[in-house]
Protein backbone atom coordinates (compact mmCIF):
# COMPACT_ATOMS: atom_id res chain seq x y z
CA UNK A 1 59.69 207.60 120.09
CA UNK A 2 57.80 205.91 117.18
CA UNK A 3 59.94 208.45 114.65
CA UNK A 4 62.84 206.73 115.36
CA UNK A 5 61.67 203.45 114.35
CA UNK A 6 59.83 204.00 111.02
CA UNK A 7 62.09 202.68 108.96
CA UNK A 8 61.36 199.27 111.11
CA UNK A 9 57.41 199.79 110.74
CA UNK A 10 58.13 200.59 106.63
CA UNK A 11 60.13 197.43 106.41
CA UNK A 12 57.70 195.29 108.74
CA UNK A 13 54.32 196.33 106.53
CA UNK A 14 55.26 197.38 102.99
CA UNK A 15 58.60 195.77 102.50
CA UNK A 16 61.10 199.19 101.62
CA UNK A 17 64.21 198.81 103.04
CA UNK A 18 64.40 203.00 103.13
CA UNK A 19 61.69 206.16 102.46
CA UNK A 20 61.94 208.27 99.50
CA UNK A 21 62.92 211.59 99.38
CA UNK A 22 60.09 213.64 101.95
CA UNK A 23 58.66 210.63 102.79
CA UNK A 24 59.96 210.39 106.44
CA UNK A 25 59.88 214.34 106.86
CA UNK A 26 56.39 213.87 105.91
CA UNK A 27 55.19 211.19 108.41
CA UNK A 28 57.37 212.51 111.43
CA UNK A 29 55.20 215.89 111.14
CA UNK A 30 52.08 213.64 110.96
CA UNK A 31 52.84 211.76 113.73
CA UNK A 32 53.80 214.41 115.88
CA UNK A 33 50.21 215.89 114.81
CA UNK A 34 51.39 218.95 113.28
CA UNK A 35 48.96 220.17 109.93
CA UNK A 36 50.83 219.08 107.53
CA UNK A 37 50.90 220.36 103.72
CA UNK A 38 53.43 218.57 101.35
CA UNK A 39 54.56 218.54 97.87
CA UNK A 40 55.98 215.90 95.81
CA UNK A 41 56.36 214.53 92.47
CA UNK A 42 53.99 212.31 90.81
CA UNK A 43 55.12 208.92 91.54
CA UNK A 44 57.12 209.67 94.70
CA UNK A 45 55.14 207.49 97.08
CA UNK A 46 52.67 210.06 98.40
CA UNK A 47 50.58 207.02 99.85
CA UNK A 48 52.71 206.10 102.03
CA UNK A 49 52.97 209.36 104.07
CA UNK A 50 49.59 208.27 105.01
CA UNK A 51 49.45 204.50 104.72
CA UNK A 52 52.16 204.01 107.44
CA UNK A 53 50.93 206.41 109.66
CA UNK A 54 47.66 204.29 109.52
CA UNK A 55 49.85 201.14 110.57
CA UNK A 56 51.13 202.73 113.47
CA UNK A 57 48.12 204.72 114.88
CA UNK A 58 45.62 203.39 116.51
CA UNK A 59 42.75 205.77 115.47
CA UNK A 60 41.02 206.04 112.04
CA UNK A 61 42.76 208.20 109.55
CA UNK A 62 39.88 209.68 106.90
CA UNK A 63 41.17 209.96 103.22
CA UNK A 64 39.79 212.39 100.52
CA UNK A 65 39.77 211.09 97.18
CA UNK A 66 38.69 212.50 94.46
CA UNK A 67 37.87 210.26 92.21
CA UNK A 68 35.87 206.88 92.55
CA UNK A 69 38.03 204.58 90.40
CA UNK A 70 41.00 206.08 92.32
CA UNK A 71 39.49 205.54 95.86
CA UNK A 72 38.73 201.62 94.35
CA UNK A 73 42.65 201.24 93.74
CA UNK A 74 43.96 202.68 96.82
CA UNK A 75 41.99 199.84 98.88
CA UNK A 76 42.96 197.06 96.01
CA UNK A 77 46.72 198.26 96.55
CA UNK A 78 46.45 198.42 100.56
CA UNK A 79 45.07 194.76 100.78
CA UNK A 80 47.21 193.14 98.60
CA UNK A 81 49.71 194.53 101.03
CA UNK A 82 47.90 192.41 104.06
CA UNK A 83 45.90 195.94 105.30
CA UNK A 84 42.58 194.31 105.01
CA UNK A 85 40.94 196.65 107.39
CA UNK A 86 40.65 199.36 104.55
CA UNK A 87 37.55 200.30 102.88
CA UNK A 88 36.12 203.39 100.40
CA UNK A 89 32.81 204.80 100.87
CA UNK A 90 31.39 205.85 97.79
CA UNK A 91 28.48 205.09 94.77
CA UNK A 92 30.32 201.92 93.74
CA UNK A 93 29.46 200.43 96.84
CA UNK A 94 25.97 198.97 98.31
CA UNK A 95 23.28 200.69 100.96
CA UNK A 96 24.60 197.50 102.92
CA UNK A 97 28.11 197.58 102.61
CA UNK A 98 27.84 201.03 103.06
CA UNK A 99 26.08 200.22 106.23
CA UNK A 100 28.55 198.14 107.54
CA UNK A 101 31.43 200.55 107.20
CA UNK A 102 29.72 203.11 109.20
CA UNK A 103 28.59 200.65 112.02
CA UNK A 104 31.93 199.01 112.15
CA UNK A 105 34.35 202.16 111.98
CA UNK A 106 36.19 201.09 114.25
CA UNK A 107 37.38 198.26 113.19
CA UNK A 108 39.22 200.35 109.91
CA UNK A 109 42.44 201.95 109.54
CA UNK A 110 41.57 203.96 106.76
CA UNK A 111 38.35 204.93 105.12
CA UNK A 112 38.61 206.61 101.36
CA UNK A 113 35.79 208.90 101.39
CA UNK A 114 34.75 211.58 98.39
CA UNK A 115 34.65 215.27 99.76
CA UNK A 116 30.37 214.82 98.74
CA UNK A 117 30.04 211.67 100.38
CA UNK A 118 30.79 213.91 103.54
CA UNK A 119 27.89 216.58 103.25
CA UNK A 120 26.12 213.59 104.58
CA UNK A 121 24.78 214.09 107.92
CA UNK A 122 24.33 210.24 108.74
CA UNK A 123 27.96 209.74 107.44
CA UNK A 124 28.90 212.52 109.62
CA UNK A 125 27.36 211.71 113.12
CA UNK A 126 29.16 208.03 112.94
CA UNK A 127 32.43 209.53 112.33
CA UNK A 128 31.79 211.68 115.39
CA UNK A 129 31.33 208.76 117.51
CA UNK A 130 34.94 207.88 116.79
CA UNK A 131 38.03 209.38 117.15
CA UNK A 132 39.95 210.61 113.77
CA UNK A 133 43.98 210.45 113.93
CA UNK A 134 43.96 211.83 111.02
CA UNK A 135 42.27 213.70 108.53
CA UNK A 136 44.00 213.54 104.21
CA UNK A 137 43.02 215.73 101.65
CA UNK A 138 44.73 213.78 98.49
CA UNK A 139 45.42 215.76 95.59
CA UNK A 140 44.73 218.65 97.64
CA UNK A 141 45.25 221.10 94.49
CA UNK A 142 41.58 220.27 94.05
CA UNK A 143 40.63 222.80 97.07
CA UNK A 144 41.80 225.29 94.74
CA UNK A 145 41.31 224.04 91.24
CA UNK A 146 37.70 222.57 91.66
CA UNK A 147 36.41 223.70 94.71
CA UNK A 148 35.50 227.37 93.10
CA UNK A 149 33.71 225.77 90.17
CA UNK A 150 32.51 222.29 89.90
CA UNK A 151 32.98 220.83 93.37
CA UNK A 152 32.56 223.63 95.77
CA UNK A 153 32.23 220.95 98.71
CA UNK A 154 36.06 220.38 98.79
CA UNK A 155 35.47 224.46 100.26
CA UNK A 156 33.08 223.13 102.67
CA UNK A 157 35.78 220.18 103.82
CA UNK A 158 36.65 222.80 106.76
CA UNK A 159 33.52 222.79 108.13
CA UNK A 160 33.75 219.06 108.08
CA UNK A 161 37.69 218.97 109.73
CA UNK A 162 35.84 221.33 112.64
CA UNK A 163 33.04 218.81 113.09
CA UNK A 164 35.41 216.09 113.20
CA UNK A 165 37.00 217.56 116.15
CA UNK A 166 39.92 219.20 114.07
CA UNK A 167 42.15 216.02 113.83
CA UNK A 168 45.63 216.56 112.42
CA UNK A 169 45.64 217.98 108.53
CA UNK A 170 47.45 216.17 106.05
CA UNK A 171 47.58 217.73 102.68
CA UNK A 172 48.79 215.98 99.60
CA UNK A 173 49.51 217.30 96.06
CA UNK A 174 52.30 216.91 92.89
CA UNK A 175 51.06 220.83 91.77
CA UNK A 176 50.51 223.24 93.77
CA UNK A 177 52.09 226.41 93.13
CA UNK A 178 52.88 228.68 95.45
CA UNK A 179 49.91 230.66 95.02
CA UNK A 180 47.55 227.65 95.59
CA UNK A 181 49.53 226.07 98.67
CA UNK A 182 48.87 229.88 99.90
CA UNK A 183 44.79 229.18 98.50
CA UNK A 184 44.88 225.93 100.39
CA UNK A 185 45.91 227.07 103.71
CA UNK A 186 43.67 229.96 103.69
CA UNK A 187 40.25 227.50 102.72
CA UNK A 188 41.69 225.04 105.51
CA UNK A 189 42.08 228.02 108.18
CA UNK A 190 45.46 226.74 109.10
CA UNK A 191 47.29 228.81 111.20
CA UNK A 192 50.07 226.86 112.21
CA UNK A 193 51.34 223.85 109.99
CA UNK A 194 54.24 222.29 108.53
CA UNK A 195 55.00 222.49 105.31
CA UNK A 196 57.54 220.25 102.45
CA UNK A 197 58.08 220.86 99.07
CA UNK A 198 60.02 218.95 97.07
CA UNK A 199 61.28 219.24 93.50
CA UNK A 200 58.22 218.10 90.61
CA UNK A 201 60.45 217.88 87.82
CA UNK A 202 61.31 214.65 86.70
CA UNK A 203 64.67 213.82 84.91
CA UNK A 204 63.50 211.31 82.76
CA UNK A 205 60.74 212.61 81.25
CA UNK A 206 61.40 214.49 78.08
CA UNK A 207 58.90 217.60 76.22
CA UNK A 208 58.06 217.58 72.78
CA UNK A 209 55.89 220.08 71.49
CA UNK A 210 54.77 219.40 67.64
CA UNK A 211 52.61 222.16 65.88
CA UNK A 212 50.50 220.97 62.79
CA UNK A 213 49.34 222.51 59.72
CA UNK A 214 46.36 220.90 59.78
CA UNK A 215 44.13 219.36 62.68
CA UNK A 216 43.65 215.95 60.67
CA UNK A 217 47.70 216.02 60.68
CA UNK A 218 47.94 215.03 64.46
CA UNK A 219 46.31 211.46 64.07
CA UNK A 220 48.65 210.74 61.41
CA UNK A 221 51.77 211.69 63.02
CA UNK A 222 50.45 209.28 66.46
CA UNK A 223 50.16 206.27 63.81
CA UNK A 224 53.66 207.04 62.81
CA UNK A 225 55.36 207.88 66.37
CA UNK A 226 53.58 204.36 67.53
CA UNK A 227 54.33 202.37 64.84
CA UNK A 228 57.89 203.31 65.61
CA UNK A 229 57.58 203.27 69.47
CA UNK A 230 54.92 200.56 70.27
CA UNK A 231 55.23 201.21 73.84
CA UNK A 232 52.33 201.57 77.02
CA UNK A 233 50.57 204.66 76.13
CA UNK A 234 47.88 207.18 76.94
CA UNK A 235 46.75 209.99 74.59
CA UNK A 236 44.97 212.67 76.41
CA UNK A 237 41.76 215.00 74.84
CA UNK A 238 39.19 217.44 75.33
CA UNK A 239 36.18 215.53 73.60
CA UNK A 240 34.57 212.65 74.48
CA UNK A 241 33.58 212.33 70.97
CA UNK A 242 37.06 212.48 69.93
CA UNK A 243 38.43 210.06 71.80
CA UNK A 244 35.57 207.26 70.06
CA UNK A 245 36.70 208.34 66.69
CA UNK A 246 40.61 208.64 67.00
CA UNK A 247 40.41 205.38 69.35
CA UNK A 248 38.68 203.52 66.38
CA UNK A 249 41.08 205.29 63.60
CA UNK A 250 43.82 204.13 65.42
CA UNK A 251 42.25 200.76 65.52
CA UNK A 252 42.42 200.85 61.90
CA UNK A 253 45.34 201.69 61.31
CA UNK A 254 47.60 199.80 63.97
CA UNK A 255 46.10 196.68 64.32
CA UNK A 256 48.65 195.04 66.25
CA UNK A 257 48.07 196.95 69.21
CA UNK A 258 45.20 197.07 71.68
CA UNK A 259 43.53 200.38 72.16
CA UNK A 260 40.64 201.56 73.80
CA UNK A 261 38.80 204.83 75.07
CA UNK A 262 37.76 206.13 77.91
CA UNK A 263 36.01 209.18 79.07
CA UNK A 264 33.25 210.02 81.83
CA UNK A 265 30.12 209.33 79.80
CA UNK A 266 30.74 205.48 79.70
CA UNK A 267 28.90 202.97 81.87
CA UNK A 268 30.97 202.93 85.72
CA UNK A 269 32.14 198.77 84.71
CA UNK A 270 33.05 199.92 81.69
CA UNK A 271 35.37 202.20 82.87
CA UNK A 272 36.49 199.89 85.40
CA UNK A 273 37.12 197.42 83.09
CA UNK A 274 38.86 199.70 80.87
CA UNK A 275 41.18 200.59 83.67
CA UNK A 276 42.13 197.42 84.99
CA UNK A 277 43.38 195.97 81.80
CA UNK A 278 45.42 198.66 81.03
CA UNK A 279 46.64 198.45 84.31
CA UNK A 280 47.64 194.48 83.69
CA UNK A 281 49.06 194.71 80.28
CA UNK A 282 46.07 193.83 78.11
CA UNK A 283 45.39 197.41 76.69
CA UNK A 284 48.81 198.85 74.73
CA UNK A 285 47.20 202.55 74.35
CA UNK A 286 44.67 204.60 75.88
CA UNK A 287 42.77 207.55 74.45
CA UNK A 288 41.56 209.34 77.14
CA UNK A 289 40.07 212.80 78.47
CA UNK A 290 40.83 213.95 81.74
CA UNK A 291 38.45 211.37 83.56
CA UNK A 292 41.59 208.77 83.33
CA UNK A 293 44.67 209.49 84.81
CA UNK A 294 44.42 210.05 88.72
CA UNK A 295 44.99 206.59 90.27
CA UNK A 296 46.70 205.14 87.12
CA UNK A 297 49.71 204.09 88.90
CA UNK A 298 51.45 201.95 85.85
CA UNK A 299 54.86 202.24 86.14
CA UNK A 300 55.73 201.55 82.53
CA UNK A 301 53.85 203.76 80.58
CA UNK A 302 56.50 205.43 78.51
CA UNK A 303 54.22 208.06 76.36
CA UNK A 304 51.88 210.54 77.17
CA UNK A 305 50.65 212.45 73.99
CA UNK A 306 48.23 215.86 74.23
CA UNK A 307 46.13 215.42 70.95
CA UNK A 308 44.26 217.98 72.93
CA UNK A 309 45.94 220.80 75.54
CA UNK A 310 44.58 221.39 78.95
CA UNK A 311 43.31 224.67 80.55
CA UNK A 312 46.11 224.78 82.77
CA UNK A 313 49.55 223.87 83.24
CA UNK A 314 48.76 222.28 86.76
CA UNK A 315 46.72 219.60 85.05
CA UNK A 316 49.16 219.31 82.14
CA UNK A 317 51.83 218.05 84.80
CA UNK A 318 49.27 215.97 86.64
CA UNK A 319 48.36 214.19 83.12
CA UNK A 320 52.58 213.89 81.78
CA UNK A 321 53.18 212.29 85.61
CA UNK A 322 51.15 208.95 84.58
CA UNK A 323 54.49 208.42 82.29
CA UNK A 324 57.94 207.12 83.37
CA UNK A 325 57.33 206.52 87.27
CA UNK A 326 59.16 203.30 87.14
CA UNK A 327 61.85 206.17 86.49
CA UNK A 328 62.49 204.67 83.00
CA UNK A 329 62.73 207.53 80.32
CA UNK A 330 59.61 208.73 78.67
CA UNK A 331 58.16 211.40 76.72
CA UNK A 332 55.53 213.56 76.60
CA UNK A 333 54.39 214.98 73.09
CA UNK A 334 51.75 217.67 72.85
CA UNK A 335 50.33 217.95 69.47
CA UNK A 336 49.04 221.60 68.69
CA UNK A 337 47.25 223.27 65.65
CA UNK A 338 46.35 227.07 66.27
CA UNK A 339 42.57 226.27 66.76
CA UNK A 340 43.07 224.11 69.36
CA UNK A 341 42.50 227.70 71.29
CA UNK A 342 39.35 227.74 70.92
CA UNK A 343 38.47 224.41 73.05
CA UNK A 344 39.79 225.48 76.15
CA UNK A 345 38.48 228.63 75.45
CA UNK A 346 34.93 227.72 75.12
CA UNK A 347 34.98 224.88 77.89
CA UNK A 348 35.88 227.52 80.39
CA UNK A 349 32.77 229.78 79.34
CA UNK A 350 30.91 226.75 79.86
CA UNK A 351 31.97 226.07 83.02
CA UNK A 352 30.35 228.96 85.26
CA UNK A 353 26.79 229.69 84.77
CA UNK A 354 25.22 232.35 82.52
CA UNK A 355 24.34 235.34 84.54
CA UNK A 356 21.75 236.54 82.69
CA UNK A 357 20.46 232.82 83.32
CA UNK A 358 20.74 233.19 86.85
CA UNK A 359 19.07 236.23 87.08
CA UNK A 360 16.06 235.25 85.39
CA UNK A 361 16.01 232.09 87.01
CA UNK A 362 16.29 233.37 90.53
CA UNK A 363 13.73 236.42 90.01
CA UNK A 364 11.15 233.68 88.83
CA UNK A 365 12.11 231.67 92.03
CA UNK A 366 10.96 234.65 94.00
CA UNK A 367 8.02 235.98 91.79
CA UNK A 368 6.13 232.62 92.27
CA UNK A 369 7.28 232.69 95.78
CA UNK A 370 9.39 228.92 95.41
CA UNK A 371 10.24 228.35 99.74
CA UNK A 372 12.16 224.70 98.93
CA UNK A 373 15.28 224.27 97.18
CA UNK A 374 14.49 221.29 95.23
CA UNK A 375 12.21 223.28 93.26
CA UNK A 376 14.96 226.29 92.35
CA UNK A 377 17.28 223.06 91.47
CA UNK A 378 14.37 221.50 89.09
CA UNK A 379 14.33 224.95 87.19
CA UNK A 380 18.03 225.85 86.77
CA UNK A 381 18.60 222.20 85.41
CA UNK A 382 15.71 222.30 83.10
CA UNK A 383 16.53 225.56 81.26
CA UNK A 384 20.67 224.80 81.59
CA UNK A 385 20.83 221.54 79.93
CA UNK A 386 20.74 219.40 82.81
CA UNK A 387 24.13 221.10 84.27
CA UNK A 388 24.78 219.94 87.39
CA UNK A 389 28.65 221.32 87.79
CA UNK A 390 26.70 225.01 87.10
CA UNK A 391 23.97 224.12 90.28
CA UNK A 392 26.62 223.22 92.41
CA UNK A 393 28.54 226.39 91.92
CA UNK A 394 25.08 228.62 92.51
CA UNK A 395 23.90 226.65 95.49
CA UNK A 396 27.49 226.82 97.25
CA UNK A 397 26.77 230.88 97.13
CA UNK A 398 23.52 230.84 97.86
CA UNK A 399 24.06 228.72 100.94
CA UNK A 400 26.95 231.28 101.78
CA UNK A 401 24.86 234.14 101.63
CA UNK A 402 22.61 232.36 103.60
CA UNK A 403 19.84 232.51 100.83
CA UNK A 404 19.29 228.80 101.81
CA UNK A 405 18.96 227.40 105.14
CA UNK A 406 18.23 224.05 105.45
CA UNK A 407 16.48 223.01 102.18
CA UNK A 408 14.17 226.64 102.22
CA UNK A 409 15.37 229.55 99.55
CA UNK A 410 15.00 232.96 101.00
CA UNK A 411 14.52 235.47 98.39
CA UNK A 412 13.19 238.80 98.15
CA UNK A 413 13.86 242.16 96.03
CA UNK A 414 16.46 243.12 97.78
CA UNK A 415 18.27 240.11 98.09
CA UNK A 416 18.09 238.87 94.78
CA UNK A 417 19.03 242.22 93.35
CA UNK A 418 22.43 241.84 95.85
CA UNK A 419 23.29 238.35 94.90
CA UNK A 420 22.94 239.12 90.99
CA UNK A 421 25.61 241.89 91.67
CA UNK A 422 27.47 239.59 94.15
CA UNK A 423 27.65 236.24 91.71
CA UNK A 424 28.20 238.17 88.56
CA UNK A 425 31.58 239.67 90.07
CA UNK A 426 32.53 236.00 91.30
CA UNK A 427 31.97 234.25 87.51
CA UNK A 428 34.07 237.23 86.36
CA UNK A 429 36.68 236.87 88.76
CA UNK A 430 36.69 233.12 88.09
CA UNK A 431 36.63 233.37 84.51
CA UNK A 432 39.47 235.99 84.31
CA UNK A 433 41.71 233.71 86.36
CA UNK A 434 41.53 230.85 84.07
CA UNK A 435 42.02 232.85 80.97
CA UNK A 436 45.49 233.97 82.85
CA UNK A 437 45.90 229.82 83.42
CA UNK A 438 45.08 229.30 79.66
CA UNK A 439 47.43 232.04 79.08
CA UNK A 440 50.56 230.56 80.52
CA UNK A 441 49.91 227.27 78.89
CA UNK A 442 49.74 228.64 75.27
CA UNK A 443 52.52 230.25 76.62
CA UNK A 444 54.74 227.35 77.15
CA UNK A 445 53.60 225.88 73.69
CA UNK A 446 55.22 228.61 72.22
CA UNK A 447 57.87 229.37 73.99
CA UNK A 448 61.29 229.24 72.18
CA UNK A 449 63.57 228.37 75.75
CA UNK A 450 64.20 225.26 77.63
CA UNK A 451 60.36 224.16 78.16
CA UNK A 452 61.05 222.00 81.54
CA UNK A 453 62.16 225.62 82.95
CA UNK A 454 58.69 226.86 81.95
CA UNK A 455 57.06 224.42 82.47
CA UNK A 456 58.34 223.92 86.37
CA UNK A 457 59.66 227.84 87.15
CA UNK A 458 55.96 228.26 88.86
CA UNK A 459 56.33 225.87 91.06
CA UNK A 460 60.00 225.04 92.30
CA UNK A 461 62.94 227.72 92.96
CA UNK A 462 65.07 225.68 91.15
CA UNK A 463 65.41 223.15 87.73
CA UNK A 464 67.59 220.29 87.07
CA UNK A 465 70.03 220.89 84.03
CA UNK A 466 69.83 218.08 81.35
CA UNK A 467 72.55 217.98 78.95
CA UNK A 468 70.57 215.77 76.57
CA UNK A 469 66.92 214.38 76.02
CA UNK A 470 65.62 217.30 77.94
CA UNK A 471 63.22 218.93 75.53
CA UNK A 472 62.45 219.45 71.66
CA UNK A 473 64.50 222.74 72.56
CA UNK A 474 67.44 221.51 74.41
CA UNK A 475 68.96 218.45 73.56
CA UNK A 476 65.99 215.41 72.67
CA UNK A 477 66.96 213.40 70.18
CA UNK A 478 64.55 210.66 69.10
CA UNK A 479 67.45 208.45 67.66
CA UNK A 480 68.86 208.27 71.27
CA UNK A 481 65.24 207.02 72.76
CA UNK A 482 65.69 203.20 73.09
CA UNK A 483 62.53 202.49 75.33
CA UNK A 484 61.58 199.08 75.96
CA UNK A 485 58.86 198.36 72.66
CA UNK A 486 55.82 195.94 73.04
CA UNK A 487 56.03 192.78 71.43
CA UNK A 488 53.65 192.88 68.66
CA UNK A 489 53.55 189.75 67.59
CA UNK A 490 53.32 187.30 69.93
CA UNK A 491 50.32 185.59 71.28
CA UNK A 492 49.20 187.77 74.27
CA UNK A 493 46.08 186.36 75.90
CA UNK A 494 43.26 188.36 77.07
CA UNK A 495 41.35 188.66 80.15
CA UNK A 496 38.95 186.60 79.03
CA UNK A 497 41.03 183.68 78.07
CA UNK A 498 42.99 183.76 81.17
CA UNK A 499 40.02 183.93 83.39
CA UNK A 500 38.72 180.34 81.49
CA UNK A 501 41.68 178.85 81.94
CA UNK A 502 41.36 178.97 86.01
CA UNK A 503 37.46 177.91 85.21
CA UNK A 504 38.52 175.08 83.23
CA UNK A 505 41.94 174.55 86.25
CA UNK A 506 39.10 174.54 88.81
CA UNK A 507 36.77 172.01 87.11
């Protein structure tokens, strides 16, 4: 039986004497092809439930990613452990690379794929000509978390599973409550699977929660926490716009250390670049929204500050798990001033479309009698500021209503009138259950108990105990923080420098 060897196979391809905690759980359920949904911390080794399954199989095991950069440093990681037969499908590659992948699938062990790069049909018929071991769904909160809203194809990945001939599920996630393990189930349609959870909490990360009197106060007080603790660091918010101008106050003001931002709206090698050096030493600090963090597997970043909270609790603990996974202790510090309420607040409103837009928008599609969908698409994005998150979301419910079929819009009084009624009960439904998740993470800021319990009670039966450096409620005491600091002052070359030095080596 292969399960009885796979501590032989783990040692033979990536090195590791023994699995982690779950690990070998994990990959005995996957290779005896049970659907498989498991739970683990954020720097557990969730790869590896998957990577070594690849090794031993001798079929293609699919991977969705959901993210581009992360897909990138999956296959970086995988070759420089000898897999060389790995390869991601997505916009950073060419029409002819992407050409070669399909025509060649068999000659991969794993392809990363995005859950939009499979709504193509093209992609679709090559992967049928093959047969799929196995089928991931990484970070497989995302069914739940942004398949209602901004990526409604994660919903249509069971549809895809069914074309694929329903290989075995693997589904991977660091926070999923038990209301959205139950969420992701029901979207897969699994009716039997295995499932693992493991504890989320880790012991040596420590919560500090610092309310300001004034919003201008928060920049002040991450000069002085860094000038004390120059350490790897990533400092998370809401506005693109913010992170430019706190990146280049920062700059100002700590010129010792290398900082940089990052956020969606910059140019894709940007961003890669961006990444990359922070990932090799040669940025100190990071500010950051939401864009950065999934894939950033740095082992030594030891702070993770919130200039900015999240809408949710579920992406708060994604965000605090790029810290400490080297299992060195770290903190996470969320800086809050009472109107930080409002930017959560108004991002969610933003998120679903206007129904009053919608109506008028879909009753003009039917008065001038629009029959392709291009042309409904041309209309909404015109007169919604070029919104693309807010088409996706209408077209998924059109197409489920079957108000498209293939490419035409079918529309008439009757319809329309129904779909108004129909969509406007959805967007309140949606909206209503992200005010609750807003809810319980102003609750947690204010909360007077031990915040790990809060923070973890949704999503684990039980928490660990610390006696000290726990939380700004229980125990942390900054005195008794000794991380390891960056050197500030000695000569660090850059990229740049390094990279002449092999030209000038090579010459």
């Amino acid at each position: 039986m292969l399960e009885n060897n796979l501590e032989k196979y783990l040692k033979k391809y990536f090195g590791y004497d023994s699995f982690r905690e779950g690990q070998k759980e994990i990959i005995e359920s996957v290779l005896q092809q049970q659907h498989t949904l498991a739970v683990l911390p954020t720097g557990s080794g969730k790869s590896i439930c998957y990577q070594l399954p690849a090794m031993i199989l001798n079929q293609l095991v699919i991977v969705v990613s959901p993210l581009l950069s992360l897909m990138t440093d999956q296959v970086k990681e995988l070759k420089a452990f000898g897999m060389k037969d790995v390869a991601a499908m997505n916009s950073f590659i060419s029409y002819n690379e992407k050409k070669y992948i399909l025509n060649n699938l068999s000659k991969f062990r794993i392809v990363f794929c995005s859950p939009e790069m499979l709504q193509n049909s093209h992609v679709i018929k090559k992967l049928q000509t093959i047969q799929i071991g196995l089928f991931v769904i990484d970070e497989a909160h995302c069914l739940s978390q942004w398949g209602y809203d901004f990526r409604p194809d994660y919903l249509r990945l069971t549809e895809i599973h069914r074309l694929l001939n329903n290989p075995p599920i693997l589904a991977l996630s660091a926070t999923a409550t038990e209301e959205v393990r139950t969420d992701i189930i029901n979207i897969l349609r699994l009716k039997k699977y295995q499932l693992f959870v493991y504890p989320i909490d880790k012991a040596n990360i420590s919560y500090i929660v610092r309310k300001t009197t004034h919003p201008d106060q928060k920049k002040q007080d991450i000069v002085e926490l860094l000038k004390q603790y120059p350490v790897p660091t990533m400092i998370y918010f809401s506005s693109r716009l913010e992170t430019e101008r706190i990146s280049s106050y920062l700059k100002s003001e700590l010129p010792s250390l290398r900082i940089a931002f990052y956020h969606g709206g910059l140019d894709t090698t940007d961003r890669i670049v961006i990444q990359q050096q922070f990932m090799a030493n040669q940025l100190d600090i990071v500010c950051c929204t939401s864009a950065f963090g999934m894939g950033i597997n740095k082992p030594d970043v030891r702070l993770v500050i919130h200039y900015h909270i999240p809408s949710q609790l579920e992406s708060f603990i994604q965000e605090v798990g790029r810290c400490g996974r080297d299992g060195k202790s770290s903190v996470s510090v969320t800086l809050f001033h009472d109107s930080d309420k409002r930017i959560p607040y108004h991002l969610i409103q933003s998120e679903l479309p206007d129904v009053t837009h919608v109506r008028v928008v879909l009753e003009r599609a039917r008065r001038e009698n629009m029959l392709h969908v291009s042309l409904l698409e041309d209309i909404f994005l015109q007169t919604s500021d070029n919104n693309e998150s807010q088409w996706r979301f209408l077209r998924y419910h059109l197409e489920q209503l079957h108000l498209i079929e293939k490419e035409t819009i079918k529309l008439n009084n009757n319809n329309t009138s129904d779909f108004i009624n129909y969509i406007e009960k959805i967007i309140s439904s949606r909206r209503d259950y992200k005010m609750k998740k807003l809810s319980e993470m102003l609750d947690w800021i204010d909360t007077s108990d031990c915040r790990r319990e809060k923070l973890f009670d949704p999503f684990q039966e039980e928490i660990q105990k610390l006696e000290s450096m726990c939380c700004d409620q229980c125990g942390f005491n900054w005195d008794f923080w000794k991380p390891d600091k960056i050197k500030t002052n000695e000569y660090r070359r850059t990229w740049e420098q390094m990279l002449a030095d092999k030209l000038l080596q090579s010459i």
